[in-house]
N, C-alpha and C. Protein backbone atom coordinates (compact mmCIF):
# COMPACT_ATOMS: atom_id res chain seq x y z
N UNK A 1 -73.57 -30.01 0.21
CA UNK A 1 -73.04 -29.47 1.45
C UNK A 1 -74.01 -28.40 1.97
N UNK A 2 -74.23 -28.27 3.53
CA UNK A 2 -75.21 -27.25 3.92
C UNK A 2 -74.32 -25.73 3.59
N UNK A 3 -74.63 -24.88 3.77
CA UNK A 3 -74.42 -23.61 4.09
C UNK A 3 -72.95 -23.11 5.05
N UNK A 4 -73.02 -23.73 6.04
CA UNK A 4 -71.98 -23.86 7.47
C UNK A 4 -71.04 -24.77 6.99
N UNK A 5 -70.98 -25.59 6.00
CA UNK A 5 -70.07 -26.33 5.37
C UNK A 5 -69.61 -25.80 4.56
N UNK A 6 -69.83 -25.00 3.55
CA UNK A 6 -69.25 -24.42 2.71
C UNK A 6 -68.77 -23.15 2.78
N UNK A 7 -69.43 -22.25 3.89
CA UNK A 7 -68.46 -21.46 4.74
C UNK A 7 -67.27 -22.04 5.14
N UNK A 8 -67.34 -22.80 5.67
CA UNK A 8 -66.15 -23.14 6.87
C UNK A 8 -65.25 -23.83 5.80
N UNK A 9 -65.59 -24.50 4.91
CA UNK A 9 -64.94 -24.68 3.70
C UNK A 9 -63.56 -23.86 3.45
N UNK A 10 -64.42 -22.66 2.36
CA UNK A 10 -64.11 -21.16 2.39
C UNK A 10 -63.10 -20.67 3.50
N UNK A 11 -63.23 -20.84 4.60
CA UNK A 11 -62.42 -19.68 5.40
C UNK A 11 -61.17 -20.94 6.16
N UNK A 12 -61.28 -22.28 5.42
CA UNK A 12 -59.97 -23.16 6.11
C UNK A 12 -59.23 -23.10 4.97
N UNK A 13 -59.80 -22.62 3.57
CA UNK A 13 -59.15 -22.63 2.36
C UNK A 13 -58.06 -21.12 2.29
N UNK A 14 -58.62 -20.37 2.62
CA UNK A 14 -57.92 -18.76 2.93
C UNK A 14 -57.11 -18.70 4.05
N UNK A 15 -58.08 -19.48 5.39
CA UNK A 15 -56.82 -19.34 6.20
C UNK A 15 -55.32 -20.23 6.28
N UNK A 16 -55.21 -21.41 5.56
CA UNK A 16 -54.65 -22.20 4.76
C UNK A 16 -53.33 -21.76 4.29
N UNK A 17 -53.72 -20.75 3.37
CA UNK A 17 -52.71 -20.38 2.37
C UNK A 17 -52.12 -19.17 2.94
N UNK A 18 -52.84 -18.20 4.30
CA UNK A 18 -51.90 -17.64 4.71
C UNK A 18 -50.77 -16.83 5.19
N UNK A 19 -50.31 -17.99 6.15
CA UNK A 19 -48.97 -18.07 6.69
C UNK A 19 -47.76 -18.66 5.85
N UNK A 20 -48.46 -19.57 5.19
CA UNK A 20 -47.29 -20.18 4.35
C UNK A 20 -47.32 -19.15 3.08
N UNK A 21 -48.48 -18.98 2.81
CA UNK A 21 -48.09 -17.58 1.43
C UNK A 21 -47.19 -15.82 1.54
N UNK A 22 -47.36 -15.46 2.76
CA UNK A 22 -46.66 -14.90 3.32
C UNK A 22 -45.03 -14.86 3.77
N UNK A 23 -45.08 -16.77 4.05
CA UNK A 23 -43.75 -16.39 4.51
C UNK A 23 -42.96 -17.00 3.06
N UNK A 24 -43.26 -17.35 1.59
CA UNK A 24 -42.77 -17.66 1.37
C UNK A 24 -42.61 -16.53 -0.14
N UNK A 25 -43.98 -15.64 0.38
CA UNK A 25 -43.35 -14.28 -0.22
C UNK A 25 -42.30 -13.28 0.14
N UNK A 26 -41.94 -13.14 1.30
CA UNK A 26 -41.31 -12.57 1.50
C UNK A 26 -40.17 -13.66 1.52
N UNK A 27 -39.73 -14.36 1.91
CA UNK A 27 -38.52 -15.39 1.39
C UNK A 27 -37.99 -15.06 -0.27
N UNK A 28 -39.16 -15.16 -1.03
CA UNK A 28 -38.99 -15.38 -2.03
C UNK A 28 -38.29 -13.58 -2.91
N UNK A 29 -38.72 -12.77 -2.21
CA UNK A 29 -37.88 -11.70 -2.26
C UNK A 29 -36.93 -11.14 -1.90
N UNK A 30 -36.44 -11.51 -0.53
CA UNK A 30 -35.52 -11.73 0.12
C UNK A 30 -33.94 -12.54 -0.66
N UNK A 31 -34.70 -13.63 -1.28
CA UNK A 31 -34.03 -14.71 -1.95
C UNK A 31 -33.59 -14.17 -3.45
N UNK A 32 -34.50 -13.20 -4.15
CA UNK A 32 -34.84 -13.02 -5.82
C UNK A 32 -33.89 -11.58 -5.47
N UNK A 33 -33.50 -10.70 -4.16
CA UNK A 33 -32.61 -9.78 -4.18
C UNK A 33 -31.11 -9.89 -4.12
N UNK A 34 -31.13 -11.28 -2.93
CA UNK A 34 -29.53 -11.27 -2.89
C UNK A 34 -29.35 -12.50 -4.28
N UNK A 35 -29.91 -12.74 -5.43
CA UNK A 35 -29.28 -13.40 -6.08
C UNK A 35 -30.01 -12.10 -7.51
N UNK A 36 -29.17 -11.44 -7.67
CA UNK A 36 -29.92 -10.36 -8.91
C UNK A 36 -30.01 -11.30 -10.38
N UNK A 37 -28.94 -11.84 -10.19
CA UNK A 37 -29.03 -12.59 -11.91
C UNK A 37 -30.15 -13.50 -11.90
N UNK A 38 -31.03 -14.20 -11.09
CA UNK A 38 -32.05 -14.62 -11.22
C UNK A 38 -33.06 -14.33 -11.21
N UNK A 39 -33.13 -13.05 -10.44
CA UNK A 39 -33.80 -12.09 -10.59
C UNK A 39 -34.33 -11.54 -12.19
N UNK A 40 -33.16 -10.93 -12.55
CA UNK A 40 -32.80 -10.49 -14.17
C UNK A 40 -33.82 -11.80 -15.05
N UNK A 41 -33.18 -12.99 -14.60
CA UNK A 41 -33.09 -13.63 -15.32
C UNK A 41 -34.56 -13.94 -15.92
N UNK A 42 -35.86 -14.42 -14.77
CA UNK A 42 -36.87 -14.28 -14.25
C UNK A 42 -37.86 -12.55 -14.69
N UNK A 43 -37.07 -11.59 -14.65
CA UNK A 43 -38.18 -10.37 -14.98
C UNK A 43 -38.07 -10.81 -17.04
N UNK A 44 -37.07 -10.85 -17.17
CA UNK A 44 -36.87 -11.01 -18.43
C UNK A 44 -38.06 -11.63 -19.24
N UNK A 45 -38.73 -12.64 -18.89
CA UNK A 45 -39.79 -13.35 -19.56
C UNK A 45 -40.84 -13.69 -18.50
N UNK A 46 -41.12 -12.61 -17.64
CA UNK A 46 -42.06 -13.29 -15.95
C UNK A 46 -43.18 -14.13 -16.20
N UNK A 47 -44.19 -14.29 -17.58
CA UNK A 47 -44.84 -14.68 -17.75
C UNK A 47 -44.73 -16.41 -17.80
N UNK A 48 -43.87 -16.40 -18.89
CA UNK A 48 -43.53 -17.71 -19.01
C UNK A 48 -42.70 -18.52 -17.91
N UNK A 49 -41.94 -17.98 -17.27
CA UNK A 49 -40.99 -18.14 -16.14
C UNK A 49 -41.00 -18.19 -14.77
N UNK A 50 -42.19 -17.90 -14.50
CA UNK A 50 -43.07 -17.55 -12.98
C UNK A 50 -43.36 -18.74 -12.21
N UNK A 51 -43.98 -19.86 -13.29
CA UNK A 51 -44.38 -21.42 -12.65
C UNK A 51 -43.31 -21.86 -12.52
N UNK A 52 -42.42 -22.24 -13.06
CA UNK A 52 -40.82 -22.56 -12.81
C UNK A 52 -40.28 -22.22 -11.39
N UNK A 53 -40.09 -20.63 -11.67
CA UNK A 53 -39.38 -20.40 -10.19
C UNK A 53 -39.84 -20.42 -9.35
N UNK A 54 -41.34 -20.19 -8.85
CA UNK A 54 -42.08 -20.16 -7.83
C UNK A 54 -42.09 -21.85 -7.57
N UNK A 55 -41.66 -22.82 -8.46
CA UNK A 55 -41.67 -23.84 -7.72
C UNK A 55 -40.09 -24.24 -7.29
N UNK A 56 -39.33 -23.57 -7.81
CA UNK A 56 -37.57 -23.23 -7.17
C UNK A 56 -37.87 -22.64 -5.84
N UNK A 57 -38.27 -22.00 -5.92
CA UNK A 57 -38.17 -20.70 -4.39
C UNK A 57 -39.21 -21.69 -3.67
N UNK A 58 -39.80 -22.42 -3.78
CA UNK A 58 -40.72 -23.30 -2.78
C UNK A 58 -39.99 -24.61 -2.28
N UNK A 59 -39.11 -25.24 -3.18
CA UNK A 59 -37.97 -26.19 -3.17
C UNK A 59 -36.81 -25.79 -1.94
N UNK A 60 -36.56 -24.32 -2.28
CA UNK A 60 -35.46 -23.95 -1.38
C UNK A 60 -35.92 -23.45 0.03
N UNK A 61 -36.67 -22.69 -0.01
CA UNK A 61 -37.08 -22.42 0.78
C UNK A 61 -38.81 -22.40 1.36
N UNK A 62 -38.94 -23.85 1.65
CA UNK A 62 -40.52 -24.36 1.81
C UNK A 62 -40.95 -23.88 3.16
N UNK A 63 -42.28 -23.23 2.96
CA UNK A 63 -42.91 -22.06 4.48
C UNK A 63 -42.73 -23.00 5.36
N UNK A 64 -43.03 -24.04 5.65
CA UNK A 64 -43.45 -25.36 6.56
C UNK A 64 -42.15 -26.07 6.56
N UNK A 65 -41.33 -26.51 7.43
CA UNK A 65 -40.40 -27.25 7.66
C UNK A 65 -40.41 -28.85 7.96
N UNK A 66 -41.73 -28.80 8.28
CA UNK A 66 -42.13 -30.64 8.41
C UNK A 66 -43.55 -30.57 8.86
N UNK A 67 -43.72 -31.92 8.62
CA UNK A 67 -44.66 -32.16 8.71
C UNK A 67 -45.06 -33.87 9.67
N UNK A 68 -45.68 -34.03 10.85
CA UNK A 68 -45.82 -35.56 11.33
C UNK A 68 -46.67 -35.83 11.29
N UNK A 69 -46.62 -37.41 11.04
CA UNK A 69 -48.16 -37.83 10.86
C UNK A 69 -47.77 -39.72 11.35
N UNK A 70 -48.98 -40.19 11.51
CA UNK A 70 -49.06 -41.14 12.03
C UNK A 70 -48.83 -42.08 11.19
N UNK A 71 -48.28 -43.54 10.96
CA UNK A 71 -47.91 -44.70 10.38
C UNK A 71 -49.56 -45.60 10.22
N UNK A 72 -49.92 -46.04 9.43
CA UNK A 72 -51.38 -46.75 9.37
C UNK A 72 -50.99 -48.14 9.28
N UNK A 73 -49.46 -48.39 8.40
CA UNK A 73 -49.47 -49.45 8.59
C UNK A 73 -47.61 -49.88 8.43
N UNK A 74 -47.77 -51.62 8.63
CA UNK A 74 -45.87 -51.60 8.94
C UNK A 74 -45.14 -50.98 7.58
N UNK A 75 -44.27 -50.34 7.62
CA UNK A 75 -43.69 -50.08 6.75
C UNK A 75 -42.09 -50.29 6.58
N UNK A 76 -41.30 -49.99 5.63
CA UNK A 76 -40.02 -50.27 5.77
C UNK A 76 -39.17 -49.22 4.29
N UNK A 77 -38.66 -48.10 4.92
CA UNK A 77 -38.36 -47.15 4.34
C UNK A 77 -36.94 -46.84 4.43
N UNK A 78 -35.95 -47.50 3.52
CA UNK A 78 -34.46 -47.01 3.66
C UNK A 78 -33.89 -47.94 4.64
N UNK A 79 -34.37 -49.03 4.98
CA UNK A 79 -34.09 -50.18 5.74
C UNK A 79 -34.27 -49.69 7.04
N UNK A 80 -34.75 -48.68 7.32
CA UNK A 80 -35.54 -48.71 8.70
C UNK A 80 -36.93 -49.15 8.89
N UNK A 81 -36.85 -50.15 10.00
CA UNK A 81 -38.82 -50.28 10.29
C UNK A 81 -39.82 -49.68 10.79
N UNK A 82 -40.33 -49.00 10.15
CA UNK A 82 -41.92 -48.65 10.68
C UNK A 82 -42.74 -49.04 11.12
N UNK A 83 -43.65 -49.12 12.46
CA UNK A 83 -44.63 -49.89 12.70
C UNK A 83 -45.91 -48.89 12.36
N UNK A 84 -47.05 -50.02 12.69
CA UNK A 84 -48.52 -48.99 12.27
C UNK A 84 -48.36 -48.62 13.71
N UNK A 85 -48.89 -47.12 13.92
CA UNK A 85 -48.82 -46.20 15.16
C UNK A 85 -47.55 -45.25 15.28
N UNK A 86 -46.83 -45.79 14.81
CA UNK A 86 -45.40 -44.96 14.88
C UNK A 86 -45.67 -43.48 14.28
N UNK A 87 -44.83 -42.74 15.48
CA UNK A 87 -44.96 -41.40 14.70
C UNK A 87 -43.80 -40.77 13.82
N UNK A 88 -44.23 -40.30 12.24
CA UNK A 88 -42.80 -40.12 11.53
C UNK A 88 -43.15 -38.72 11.32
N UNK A 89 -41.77 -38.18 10.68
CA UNK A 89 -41.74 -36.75 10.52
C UNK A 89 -40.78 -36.77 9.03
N UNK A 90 -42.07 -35.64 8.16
CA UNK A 90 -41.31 -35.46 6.98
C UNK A 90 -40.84 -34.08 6.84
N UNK A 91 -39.58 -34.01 7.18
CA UNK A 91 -38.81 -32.95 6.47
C UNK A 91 -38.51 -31.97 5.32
N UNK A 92 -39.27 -31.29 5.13
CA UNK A 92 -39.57 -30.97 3.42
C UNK A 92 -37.74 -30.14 3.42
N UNK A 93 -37.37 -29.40 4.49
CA UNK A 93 -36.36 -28.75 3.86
C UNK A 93 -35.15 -30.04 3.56
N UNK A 94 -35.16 -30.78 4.53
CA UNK A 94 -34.22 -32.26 4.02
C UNK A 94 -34.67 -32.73 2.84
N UNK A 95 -35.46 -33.21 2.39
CA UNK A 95 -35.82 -33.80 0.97
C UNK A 95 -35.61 -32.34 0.03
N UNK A 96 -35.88 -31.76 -0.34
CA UNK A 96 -36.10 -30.10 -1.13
C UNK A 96 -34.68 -30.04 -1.55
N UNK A 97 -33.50 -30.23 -0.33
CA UNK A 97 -32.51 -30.57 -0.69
C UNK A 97 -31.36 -31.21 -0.60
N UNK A 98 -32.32 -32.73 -1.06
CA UNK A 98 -31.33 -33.58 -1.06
C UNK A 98 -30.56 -33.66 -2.13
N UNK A 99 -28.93 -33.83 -2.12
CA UNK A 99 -27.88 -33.74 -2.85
C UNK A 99 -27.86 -35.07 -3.68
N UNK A 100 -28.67 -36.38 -3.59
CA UNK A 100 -28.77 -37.50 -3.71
C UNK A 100 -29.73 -37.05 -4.85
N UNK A 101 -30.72 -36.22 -4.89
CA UNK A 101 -31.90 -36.10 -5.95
C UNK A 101 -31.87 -34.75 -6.51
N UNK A 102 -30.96 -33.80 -5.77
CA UNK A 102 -30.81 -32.47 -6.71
C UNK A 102 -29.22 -31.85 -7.03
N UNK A 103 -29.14 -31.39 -7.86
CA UNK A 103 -27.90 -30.88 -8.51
C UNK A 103 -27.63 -29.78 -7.61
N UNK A 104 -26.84 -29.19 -6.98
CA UNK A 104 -26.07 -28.00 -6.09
C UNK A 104 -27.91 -27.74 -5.54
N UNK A 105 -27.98 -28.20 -4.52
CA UNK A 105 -29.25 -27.92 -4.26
C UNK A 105 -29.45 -26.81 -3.20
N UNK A 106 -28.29 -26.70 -2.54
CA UNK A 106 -28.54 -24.70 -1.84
C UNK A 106 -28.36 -23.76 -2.63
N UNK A 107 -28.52 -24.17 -4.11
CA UNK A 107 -28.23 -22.73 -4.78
C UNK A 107 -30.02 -22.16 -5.65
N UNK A 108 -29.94 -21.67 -5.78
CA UNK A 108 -31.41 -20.70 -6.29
C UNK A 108 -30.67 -20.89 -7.64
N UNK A 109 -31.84 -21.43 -8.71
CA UNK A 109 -31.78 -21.45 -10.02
C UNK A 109 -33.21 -22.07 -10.53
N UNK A 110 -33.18 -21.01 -10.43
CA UNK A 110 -35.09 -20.91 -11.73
C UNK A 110 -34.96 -20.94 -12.75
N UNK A 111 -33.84 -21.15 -13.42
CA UNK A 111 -34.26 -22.29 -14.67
C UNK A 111 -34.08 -23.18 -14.77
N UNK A 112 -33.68 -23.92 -13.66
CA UNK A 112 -33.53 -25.74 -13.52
C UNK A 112 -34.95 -26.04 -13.52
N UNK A 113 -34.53 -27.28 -14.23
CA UNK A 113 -36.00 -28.06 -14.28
C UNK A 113 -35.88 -29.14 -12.92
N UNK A 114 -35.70 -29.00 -11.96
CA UNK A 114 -35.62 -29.78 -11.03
C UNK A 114 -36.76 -30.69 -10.77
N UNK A 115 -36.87 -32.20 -11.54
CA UNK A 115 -37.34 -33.31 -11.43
C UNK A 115 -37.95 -33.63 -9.53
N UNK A 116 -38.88 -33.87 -9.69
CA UNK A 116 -39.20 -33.99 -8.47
C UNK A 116 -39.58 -33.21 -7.26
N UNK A 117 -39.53 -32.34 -7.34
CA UNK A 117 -39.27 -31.16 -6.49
C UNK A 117 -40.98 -30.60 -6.41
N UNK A 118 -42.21 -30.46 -6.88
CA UNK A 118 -43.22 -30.22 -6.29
C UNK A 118 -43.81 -31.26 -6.00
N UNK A 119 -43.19 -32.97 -6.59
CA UNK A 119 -44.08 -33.94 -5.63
C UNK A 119 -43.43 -34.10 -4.55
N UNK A 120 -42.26 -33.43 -3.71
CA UNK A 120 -42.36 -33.64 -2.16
C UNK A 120 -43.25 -32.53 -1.02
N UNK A 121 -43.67 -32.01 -1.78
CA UNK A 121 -44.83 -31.21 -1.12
C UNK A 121 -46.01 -31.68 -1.30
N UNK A 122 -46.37 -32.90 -1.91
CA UNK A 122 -47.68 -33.82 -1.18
C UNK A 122 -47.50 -34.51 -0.71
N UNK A 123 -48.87 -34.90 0.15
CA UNK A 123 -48.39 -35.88 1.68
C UNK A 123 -49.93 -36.28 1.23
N UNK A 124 -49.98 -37.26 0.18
CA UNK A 124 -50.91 -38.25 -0.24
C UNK A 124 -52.11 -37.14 -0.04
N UNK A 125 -53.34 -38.13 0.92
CA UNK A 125 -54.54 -37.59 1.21
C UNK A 125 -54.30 -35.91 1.89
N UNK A 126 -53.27 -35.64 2.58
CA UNK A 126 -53.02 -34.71 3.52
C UNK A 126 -52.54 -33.46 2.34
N UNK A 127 -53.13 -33.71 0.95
CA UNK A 127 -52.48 -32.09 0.23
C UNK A 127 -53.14 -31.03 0.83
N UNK A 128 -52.30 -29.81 0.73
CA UNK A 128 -52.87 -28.94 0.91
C UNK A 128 -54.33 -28.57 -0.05
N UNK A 129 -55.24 -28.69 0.71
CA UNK A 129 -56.08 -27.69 -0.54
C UNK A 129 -55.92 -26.10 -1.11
N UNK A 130 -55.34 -25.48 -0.19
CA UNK A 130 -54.99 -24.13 -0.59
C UNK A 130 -53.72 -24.15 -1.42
N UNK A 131 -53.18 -24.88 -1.48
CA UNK A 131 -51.58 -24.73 -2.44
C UNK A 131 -51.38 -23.98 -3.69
N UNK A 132 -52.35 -24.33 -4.14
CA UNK A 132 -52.37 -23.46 -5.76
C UNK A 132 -53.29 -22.07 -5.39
N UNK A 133 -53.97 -22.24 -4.66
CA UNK A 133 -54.00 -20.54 -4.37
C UNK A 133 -52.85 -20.01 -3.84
N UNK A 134 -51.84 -20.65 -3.16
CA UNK A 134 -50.56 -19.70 -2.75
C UNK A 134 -49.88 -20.10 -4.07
N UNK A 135 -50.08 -20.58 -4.46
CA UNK A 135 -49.10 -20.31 -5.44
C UNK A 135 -49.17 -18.87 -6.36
N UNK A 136 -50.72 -19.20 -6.84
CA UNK A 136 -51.20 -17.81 -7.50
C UNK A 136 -50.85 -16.66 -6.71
N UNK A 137 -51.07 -16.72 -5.37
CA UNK A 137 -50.79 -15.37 -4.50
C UNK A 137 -49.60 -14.99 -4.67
N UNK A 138 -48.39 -16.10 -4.56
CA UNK A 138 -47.32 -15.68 -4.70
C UNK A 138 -46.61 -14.93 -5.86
N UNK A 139 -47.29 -15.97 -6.93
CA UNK A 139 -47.09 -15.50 -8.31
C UNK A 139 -47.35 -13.79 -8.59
N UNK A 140 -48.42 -13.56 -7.66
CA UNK A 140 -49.45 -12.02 -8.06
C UNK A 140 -48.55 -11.11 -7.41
N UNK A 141 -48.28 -11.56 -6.22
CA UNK A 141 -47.54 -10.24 -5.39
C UNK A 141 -45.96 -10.29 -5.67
N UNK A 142 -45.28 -10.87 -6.53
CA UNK A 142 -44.13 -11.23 -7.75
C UNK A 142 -43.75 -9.92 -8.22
N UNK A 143 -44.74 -10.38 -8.85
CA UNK A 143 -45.93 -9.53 -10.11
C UNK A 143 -45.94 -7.90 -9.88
N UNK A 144 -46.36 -7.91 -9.04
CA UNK A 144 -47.05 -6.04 -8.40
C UNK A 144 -45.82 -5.90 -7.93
N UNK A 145 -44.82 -6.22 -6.83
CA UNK A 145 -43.71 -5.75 -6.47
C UNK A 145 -42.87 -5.33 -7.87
N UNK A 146 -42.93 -6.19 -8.41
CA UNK A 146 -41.70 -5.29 -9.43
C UNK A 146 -42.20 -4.50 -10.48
N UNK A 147 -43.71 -4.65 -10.77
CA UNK A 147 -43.89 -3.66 -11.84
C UNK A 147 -44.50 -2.26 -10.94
N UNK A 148 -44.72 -1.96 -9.83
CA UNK A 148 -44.97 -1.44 -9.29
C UNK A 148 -43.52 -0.97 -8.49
N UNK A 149 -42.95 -1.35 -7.96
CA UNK A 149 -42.08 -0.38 -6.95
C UNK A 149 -40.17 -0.30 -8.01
N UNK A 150 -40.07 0.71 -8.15
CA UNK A 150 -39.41 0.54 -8.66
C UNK A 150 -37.48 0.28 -8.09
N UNK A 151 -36.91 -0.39 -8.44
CA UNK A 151 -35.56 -0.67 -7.53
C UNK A 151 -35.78 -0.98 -6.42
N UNK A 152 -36.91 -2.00 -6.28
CA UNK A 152 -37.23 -2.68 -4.64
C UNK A 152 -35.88 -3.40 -4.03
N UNK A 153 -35.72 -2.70 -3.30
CA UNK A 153 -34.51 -3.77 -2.59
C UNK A 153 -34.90 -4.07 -1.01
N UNK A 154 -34.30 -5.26 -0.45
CA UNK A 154 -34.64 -6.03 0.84
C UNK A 154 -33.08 -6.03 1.97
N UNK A 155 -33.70 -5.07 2.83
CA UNK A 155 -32.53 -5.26 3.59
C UNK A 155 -32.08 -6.46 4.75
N UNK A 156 -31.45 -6.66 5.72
CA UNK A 156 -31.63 -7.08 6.74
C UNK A 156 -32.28 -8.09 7.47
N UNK A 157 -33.04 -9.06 7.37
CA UNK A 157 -34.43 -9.45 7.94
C UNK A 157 -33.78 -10.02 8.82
N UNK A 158 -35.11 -10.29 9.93
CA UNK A 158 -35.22 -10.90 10.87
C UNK A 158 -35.85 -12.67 11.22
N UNK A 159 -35.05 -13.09 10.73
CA UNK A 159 -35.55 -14.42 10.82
C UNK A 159 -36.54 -15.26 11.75
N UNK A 160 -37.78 -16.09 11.79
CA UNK A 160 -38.89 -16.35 12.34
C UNK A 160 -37.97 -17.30 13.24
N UNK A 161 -37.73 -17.53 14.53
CA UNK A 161 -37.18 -18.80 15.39
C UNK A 161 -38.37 -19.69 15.68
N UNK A 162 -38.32 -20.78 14.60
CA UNK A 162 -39.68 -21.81 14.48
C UNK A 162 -38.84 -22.98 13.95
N UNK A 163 -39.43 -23.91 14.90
CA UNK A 163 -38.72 -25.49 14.21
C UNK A 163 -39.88 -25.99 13.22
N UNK A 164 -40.72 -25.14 12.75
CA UNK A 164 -41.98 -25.33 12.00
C UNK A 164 -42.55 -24.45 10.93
N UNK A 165 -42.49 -22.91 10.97
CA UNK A 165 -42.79 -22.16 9.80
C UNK A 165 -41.29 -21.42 9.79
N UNK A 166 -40.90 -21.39 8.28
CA UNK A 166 -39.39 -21.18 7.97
C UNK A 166 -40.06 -19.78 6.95
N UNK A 167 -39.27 -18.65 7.81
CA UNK A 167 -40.12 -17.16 7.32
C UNK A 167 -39.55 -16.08 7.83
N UNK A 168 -39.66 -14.57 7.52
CA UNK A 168 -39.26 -14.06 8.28
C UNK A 168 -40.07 -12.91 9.01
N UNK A 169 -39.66 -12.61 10.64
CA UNK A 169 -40.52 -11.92 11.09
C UNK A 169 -40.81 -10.47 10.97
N UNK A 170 -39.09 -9.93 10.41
CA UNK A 170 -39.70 -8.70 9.62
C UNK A 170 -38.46 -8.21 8.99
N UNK A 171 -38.66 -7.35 8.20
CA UNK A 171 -37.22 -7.03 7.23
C UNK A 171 -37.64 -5.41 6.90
N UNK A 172 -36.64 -4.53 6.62
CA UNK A 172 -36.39 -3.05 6.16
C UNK A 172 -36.57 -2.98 4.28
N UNK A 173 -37.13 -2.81 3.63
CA UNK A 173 -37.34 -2.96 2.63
C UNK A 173 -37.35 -1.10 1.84
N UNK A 174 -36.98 -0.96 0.77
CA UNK A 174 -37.07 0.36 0.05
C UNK A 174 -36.94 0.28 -1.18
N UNK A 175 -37.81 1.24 -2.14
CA UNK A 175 -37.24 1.38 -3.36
C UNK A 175 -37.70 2.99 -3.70
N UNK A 176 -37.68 3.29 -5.03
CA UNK A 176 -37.48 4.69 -5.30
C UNK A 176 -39.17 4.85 -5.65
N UNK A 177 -39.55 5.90 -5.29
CA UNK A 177 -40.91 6.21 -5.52
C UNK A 177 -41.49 6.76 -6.83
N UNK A 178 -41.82 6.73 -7.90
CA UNK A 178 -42.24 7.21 -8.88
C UNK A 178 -42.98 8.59 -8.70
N UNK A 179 -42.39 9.43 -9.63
CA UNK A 179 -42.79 10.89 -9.90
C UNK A 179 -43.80 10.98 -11.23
């Protein structure tokens, strides 16, 4: 790759991760406050327990709400027909939780092993390349919020009005300051 390729590389890989790493950090705290016992449950062993829930809290609440893309060829999905050209739309928060493939699936539980649940966030050739860097991001700033602020709590937020990034646009947040 020249030079200008591997820049531009670089900065679609960072800019990538984000909006969706953002909004699904703050979701994901938002989410880890009003449910404390999972919270608890989760600081208790964060190390071992972190890949788990961060792929719960991505299940429930996925940054991206869909995704469309074009048909290449005829298809036939759930006894509906697809043609090649047709434009379809995948729903990650509809699949994430479907009641057909997940157990009480509006509820937050990071210690379910929920089967299936990070392969509906690939879209074949179309993966994200940044994904596992948000993941790590998410994992990190987890991480620093709670060993760092102490009794962080999340008030209020303001929810993003997007039929496309599911996030919020801003929230009142406090905890006690260390002496």
């Amino acid at each position: 790759m020249e030079d200008w390729e591997i820049a531009s590389f670089f900065t679609m890989l960072s800019g990538g991760a984000n909006d969706t790493t953002a909004n699904l950090s703050a979701m994901s705290l938002y989410l880890l406050d009003r449910n404390p016992d999972q919270k608890a449950w989760l600081l208790e062993d964060f190390d071992a327990r972190i890949d788990n829930a961060v792929e719960e809290l991505l299940r429930l609440v996925p940054p991206l709400m869909h995704f469309r893309r074009t048909a290449t060829q005829d298809y036939t999905l759930g006894g509906a027909q697809i043609k090649a050209g047709d434009k379809v739309v995948l729903w990650y928060a509809s699949g994430c939780q479907d009641e057909d493939v997940f157990t009480d699936p509006l509820t937050l539980d990071l210690s379910a092993q929920r089967r299936g649940a990070r392969r509906l966030r690939w879209c074949g050739p179309h993966y994200c390349l940044g994904a596992e860097l948000g993941r790590q991001l998410v994992k990190s700033t987890l991480r620093e919020v709670y060993d760092q602020l102490d009794d962080f709590k999340v008030g209020e937020p303001e929810f993003k009005n997007s039929n496309f990034i599911n996030g919020i646009r801003s929230v009142p947040v406090s905890w006690t300051p260390r002496h």
